[in-house]
PDB file of N, CA and C in Angstrom:
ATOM      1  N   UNK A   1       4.080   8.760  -2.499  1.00  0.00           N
ATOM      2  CA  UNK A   1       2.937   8.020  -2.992  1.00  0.00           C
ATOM      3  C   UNK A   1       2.215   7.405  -1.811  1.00  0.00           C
ATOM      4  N   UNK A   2       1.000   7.411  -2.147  1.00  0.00           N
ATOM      5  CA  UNK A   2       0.102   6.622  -0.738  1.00  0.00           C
ATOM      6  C   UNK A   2      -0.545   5.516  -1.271  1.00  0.00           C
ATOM      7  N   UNK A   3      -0.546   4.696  -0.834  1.00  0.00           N
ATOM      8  CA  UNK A   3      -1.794   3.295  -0.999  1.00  0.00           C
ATOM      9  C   UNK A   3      -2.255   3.319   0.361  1.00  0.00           C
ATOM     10  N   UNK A   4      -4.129   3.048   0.245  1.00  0.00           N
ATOM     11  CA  UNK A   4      -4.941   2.184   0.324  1.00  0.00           C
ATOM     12  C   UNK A   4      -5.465   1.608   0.408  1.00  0.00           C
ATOM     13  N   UNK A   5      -6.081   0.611   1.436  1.00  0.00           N
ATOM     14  CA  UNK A   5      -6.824  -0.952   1.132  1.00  0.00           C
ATOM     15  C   UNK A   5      -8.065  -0.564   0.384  1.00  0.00           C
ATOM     16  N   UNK A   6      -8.727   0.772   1.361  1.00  0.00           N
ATOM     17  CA  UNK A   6      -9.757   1.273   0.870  1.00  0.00           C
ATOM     18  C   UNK A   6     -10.098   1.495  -0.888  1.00  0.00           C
ATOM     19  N   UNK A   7      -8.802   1.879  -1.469  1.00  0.00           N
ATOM     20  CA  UNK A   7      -8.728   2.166  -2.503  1.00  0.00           C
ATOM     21  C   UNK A   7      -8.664   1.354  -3.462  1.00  0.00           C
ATOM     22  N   UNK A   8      -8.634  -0.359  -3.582  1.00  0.00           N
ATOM     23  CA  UNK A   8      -8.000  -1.142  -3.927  1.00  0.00           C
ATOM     24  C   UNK A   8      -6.732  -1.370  -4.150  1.00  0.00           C
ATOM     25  N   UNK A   9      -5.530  -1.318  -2.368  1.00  0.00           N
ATOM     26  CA  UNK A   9      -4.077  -1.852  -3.032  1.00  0.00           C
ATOM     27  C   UNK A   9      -4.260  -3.337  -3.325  1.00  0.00           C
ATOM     28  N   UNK A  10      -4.218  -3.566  -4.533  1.00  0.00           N
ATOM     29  CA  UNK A  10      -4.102  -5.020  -4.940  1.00  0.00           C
ATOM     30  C   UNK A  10      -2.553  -5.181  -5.023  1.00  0.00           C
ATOM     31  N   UNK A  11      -2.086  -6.537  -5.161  1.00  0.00           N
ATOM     32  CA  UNK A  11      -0.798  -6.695  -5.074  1.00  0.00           C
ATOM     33  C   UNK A  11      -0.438  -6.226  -6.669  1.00  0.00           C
ATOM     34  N   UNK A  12      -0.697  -6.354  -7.502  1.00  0.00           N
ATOM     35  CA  UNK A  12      -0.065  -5.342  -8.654  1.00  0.00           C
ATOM     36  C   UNK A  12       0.049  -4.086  -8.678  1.00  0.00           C
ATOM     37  N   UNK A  13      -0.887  -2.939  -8.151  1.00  0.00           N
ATOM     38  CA  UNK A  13      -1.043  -1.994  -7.814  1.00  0.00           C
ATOM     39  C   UNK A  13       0.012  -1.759  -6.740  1.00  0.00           C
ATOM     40  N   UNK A  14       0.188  -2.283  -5.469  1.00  0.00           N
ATOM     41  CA  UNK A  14       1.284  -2.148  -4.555  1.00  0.00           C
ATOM     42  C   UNK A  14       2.854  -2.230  -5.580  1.00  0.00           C
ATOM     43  N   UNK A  15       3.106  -3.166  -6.092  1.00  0.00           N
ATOM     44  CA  UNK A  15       3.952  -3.293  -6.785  1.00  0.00           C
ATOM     45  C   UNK A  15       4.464  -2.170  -8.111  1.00  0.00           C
ATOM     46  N   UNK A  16       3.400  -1.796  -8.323  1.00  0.00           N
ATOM     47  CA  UNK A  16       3.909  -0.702  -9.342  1.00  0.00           C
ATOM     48  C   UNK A  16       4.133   0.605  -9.098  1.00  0.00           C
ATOM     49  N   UNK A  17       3.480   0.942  -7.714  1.00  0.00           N
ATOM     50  CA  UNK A  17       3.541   1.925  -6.613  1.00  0.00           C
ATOM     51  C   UNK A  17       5.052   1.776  -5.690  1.00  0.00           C
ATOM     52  N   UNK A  18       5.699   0.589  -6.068  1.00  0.00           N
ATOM     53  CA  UNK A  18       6.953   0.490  -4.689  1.00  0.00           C
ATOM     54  C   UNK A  18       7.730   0.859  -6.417  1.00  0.00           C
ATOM     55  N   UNK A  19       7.285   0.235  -7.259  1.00  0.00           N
ATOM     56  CA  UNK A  19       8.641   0.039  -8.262  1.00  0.00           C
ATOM     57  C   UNK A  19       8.892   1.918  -8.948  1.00  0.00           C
ATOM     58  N   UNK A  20       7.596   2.277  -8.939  1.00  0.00           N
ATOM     59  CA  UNK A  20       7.609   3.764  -9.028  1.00  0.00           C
ATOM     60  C   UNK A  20       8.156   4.991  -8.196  1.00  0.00           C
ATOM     61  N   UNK A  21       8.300   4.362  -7.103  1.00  0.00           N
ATOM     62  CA  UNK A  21       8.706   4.938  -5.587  1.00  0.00           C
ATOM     63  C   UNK A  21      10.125   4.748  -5.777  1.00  0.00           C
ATOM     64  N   UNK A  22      10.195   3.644  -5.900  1.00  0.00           N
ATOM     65  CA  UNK A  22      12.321   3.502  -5.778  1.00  0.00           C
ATOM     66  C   UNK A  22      12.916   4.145  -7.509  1.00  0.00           C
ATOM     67  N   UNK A  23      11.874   3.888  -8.415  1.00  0.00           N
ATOM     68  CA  UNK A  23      12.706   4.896  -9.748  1.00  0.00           C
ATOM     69  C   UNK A  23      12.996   6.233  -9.233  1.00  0.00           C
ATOM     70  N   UNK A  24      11.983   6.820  -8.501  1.00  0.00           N
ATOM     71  CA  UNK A  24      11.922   8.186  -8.495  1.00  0.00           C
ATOM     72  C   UNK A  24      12.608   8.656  -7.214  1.00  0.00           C
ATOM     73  N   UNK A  25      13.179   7.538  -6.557  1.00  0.00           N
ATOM     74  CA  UNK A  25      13.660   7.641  -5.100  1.00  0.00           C
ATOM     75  C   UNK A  25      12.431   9.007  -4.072  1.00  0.00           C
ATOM     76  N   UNK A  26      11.642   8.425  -4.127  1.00  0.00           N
ATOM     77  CA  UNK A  26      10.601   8.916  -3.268  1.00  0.00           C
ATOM     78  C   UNK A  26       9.657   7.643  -2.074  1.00  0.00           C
ATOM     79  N   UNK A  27       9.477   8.292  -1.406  1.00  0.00           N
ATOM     80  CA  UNK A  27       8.316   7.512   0.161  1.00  0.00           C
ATOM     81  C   UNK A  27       6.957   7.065  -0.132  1.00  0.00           C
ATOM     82  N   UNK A  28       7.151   6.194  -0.031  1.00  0.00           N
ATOM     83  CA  UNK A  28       5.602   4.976  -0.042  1.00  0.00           C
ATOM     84  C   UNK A  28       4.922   5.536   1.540  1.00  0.00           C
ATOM     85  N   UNK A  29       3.872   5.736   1.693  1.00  0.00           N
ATOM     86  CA  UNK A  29       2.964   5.418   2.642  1.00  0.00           C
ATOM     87  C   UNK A  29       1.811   4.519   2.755  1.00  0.00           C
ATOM     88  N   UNK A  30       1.777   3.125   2.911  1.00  0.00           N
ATOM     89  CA  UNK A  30       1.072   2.212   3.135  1.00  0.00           C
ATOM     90  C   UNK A  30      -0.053   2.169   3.871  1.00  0.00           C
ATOM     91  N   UNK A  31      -1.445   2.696   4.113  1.00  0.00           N
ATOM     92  CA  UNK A  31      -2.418   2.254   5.548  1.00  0.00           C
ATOM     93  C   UNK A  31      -3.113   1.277   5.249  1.00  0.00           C
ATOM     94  N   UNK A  32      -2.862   0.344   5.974  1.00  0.00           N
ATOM     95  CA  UNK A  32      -4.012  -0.861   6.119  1.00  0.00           C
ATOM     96  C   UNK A  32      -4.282  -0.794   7.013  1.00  0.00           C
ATOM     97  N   UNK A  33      -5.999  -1.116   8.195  1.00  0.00           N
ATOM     98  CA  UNK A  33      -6.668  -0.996   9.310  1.00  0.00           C
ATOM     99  C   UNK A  33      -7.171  -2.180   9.407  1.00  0.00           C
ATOM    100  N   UNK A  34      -6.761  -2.452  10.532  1.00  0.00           N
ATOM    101  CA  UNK A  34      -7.080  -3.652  11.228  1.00  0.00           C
ATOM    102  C   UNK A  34      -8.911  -3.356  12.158  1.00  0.00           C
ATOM    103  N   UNK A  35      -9.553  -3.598  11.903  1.00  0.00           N
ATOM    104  CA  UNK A  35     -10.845  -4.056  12.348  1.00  0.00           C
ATOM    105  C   UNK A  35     -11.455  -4.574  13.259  1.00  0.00           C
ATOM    106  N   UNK A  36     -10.351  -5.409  13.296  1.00  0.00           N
ATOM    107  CA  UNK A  36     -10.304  -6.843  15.054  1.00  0.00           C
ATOM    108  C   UNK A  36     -10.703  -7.693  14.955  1.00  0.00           C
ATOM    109  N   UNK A  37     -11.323  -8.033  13.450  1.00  0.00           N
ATOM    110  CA  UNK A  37     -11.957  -9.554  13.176  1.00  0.00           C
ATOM    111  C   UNK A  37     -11.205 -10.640  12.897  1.00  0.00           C
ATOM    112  N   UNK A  38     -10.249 -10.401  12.722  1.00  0.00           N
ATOM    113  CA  UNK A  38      -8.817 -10.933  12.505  1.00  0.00           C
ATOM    114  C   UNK A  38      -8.342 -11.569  13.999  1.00  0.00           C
ATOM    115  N   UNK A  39      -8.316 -10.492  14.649  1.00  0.00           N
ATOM    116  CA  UNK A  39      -7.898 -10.434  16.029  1.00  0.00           C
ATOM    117  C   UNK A  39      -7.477 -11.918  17.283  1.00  0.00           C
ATOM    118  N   UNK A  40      -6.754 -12.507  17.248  1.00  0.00           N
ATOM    119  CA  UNK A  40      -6.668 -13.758  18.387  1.00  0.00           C
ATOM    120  C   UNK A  40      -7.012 -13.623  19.594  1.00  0.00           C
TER     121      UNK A  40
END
């Protein structure tokens, strides 16, 4: 399974995506991109 930011991972969405991932014992792939506005 893949999430998103782009896609809306909202934290329920993440969550039903990890809880779906470990029923089925299958791999999450997470991308979130950092921008640099954040950045220190």
């Amino acid at each position: 399974l893949r999430l998103d930011e782009r896609w809306g991972a909202t934290p329920s969405a993440i969550d039903t995506c990890l809880r779906v991932a470990e029923y089925h014992d299958i791999s999450v792939r997470l991308e979130f991109f950092n921008d640099g506005s954040n950045s220190s």
